[in-house]
N, C-alpha and C. Protein backbone atom coordinates (compact mmCIF):
# COMPACT_ATOMS: atom_id res chain seq x y z
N UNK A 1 83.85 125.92 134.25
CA UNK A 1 84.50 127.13 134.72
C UNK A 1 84.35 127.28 136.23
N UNK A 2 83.12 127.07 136.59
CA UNK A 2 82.61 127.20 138.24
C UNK A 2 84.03 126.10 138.70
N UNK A 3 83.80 125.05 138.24
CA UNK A 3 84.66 123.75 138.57
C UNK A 3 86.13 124.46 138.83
N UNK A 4 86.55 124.96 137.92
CA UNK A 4 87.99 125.69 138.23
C UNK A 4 88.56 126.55 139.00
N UNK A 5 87.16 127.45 139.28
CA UNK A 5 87.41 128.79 140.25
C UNK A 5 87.66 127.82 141.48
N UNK A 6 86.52 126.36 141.92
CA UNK A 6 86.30 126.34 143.48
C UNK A 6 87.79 125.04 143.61
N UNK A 7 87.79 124.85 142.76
CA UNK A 7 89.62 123.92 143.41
C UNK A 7 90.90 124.96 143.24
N UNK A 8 90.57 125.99 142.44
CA UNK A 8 91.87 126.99 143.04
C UNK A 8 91.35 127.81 144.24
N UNK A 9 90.34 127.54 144.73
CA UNK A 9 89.78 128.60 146.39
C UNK A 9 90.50 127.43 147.38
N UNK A 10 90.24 126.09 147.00
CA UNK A 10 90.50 125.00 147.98
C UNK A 10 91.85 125.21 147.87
N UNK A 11 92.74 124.93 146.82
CA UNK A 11 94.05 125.14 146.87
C UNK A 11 94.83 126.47 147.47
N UNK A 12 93.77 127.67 147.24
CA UNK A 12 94.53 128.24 148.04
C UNK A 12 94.62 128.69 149.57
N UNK A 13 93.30 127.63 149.92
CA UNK A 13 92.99 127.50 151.60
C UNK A 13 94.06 126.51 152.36
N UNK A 14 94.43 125.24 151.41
CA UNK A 14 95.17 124.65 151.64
C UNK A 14 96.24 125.30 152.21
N UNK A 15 96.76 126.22 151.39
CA UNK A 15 97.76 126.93 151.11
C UNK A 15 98.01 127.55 152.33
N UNK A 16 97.49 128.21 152.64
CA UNK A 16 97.22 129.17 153.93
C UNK A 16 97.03 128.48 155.36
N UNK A 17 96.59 127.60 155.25
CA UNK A 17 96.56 126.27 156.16
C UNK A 17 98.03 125.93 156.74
N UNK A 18 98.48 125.58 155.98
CA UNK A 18 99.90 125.02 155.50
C UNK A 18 101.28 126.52 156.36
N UNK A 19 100.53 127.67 155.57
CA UNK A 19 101.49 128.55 156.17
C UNK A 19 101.07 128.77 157.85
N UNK A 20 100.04 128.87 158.41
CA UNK A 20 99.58 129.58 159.59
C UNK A 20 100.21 128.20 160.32
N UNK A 21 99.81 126.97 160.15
CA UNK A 21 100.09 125.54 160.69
C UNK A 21 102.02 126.37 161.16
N UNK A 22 102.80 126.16 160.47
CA UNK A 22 104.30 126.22 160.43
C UNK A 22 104.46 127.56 161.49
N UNK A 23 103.79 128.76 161.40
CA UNK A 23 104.36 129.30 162.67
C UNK A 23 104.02 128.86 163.94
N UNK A 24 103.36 128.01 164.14
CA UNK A 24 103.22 127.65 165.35
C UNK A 24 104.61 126.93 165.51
N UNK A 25 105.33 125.83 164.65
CA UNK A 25 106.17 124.93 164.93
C UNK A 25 107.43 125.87 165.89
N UNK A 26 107.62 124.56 166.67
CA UNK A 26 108.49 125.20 167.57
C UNK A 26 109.81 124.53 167.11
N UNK A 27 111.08 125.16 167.28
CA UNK A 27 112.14 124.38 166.84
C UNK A 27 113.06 124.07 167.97
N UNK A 28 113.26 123.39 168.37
CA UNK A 28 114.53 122.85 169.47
C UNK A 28 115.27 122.25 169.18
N UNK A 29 116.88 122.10 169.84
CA UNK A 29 118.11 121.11 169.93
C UNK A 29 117.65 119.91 169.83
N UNK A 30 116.58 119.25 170.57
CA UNK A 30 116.32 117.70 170.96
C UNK A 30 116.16 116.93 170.04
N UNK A 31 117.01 115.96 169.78
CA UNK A 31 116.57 115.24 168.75
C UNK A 31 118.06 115.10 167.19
N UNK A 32 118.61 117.03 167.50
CA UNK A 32 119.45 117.05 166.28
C UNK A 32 121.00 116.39 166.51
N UNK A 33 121.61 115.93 165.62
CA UNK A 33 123.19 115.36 165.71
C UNK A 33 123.79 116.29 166.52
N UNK A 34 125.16 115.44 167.03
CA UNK A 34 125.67 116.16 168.04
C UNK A 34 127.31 115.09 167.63
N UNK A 35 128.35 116.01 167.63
CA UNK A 35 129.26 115.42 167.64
C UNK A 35 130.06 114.21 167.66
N UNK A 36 129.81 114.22 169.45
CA UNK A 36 130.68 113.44 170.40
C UNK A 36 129.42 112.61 171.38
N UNK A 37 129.17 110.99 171.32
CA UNK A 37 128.24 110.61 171.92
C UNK A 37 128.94 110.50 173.37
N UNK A 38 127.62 110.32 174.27
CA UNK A 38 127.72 111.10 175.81
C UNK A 38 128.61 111.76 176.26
N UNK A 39 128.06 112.97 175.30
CA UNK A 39 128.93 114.05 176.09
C UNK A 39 128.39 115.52 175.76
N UNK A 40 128.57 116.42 176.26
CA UNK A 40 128.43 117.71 176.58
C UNK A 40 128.84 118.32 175.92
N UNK A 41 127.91 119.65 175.31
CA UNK A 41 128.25 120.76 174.35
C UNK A 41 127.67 122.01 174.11
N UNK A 42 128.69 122.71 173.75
CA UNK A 42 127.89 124.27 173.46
C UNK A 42 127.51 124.41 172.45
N UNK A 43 126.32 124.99 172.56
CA UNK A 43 126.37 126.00 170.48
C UNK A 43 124.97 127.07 170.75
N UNK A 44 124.94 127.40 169.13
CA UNK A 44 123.87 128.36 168.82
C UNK A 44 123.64 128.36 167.57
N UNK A 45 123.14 129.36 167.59
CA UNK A 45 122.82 129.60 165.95
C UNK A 45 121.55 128.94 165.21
N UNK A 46 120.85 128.24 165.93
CA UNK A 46 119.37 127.72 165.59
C UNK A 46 118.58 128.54 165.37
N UNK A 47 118.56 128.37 163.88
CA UNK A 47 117.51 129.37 163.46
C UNK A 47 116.33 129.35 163.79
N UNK A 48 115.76 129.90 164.48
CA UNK A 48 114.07 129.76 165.29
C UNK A 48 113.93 129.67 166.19
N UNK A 49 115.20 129.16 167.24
CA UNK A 49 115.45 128.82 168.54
C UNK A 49 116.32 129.83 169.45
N UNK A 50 115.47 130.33 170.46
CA UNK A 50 116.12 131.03 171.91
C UNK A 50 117.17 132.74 171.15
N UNK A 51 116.38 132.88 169.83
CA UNK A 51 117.23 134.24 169.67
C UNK A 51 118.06 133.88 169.10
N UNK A 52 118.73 132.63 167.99
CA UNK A 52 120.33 132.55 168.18
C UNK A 52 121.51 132.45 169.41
N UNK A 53 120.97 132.53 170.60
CA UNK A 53 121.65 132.56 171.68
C UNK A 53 122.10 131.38 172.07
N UNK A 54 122.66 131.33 172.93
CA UNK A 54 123.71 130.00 173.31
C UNK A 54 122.43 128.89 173.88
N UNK A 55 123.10 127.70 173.84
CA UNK A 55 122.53 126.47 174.60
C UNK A 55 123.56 125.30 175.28
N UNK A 56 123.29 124.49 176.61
CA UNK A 56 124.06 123.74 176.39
C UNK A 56 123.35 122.62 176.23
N UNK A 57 124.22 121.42 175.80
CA UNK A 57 123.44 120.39 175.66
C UNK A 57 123.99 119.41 175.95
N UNK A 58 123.22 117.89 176.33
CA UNK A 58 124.26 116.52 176.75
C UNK A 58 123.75 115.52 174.93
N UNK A 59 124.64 115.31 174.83
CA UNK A 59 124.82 114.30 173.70
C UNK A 59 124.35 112.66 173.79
N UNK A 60 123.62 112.44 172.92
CA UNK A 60 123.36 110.97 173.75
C UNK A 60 123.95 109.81 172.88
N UNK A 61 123.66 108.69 173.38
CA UNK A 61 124.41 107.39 172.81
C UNK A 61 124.39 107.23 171.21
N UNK A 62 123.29 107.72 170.78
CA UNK A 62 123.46 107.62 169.25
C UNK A 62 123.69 109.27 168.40
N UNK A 63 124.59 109.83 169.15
CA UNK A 63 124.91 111.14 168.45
C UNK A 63 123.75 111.96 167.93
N UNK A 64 122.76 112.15 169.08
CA UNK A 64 121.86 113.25 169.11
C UNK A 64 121.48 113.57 170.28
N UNK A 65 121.18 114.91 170.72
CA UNK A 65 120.85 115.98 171.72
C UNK A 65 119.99 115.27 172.34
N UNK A 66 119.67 114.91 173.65
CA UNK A 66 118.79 114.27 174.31
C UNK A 66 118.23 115.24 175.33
N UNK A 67 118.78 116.16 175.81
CA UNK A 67 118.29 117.22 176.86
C UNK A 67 119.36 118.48 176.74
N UNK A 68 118.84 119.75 176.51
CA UNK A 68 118.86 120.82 176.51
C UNK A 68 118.98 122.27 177.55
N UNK A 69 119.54 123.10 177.66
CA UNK A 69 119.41 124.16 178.42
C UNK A 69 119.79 125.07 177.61
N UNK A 70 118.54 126.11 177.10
CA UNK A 70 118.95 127.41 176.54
C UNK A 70 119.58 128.42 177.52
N UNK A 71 120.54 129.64 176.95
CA UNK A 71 121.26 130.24 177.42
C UNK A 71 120.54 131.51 177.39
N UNK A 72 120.70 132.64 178.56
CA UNK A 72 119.88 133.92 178.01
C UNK A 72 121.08 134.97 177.50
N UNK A 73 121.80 134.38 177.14
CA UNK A 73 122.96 134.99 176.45
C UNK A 73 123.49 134.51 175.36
N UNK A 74 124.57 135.19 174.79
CA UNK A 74 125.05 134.67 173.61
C UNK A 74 126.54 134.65 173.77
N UNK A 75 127.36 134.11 173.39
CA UNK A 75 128.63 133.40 173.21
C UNK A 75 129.05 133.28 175.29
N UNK A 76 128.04 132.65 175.72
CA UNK A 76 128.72 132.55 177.13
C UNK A 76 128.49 131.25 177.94
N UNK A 77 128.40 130.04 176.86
CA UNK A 77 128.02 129.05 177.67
C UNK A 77 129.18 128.07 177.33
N UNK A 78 129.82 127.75 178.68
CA UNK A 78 131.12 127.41 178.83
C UNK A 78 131.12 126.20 179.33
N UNK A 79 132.26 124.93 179.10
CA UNK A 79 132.31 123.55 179.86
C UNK A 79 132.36 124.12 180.60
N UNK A 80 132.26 123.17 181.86
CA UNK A 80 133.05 123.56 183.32
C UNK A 80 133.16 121.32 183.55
N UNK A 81 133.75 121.23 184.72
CA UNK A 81 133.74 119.91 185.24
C UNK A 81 134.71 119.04 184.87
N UNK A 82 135.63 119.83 184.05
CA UNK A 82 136.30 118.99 182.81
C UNK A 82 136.01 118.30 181.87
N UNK A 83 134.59 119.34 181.83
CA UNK A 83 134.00 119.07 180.18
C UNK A 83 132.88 118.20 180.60
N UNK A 84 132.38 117.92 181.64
CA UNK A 84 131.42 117.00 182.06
C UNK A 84 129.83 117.58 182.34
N UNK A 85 130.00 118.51 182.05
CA UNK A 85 128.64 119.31 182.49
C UNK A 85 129.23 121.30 181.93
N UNK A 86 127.97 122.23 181.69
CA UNK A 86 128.04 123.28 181.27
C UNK A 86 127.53 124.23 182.01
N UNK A 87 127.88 125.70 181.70
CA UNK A 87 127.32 126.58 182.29
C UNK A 87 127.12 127.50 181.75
N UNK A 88 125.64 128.74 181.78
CA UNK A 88 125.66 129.98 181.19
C UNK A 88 125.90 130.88 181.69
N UNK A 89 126.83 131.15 181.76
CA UNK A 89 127.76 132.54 182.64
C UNK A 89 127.57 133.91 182.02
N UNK A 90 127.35 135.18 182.14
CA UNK A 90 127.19 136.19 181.66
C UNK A 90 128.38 136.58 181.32
């Protein structure tokens, strides 16, 4: 009986471990698919990331985000360059 109580205490330290660990995680663009390789793009909507607010981002050779710029706004981050580079405009 002792035996049973102390692996459901461990399991539920685990447990708690497990949850406190995950808010730390940070979530970013870098790394996720992206369209169109080398090239430039807007979005949002990352859940966990910058508010939902805009970002731009450059696309890299194998169709994922390689570098990032969060926006301190939301729906205002626009090509400019002829699509060669972005901007967060208010």
């Amino acid at each position: 009986m002792k035996f049973t109580s102390l692996t459901a205490m461990i399991s539920a330290a685990a447990m708690v471990g497990v949850a406190v660990a995950s808010e730390d995680l940070i979530i970013t663009p870098k790394g996720l698919p992206c369209g169109k390789s080398n090239a430039v793009g807007c979005s949002s909507g990352i859940k966990g990331f910058n508010g939902g607010k805009d970002f731009g981002y450059f696309c890299g050779p194998r169709h994922t985000i390689i570098s990032y710029t969060a926006c301190s706004c939301s729906h205002c981050c626009k090509l400019t360059a002829g699509g060669s580079d972005f901007s967060c405009g208010s």
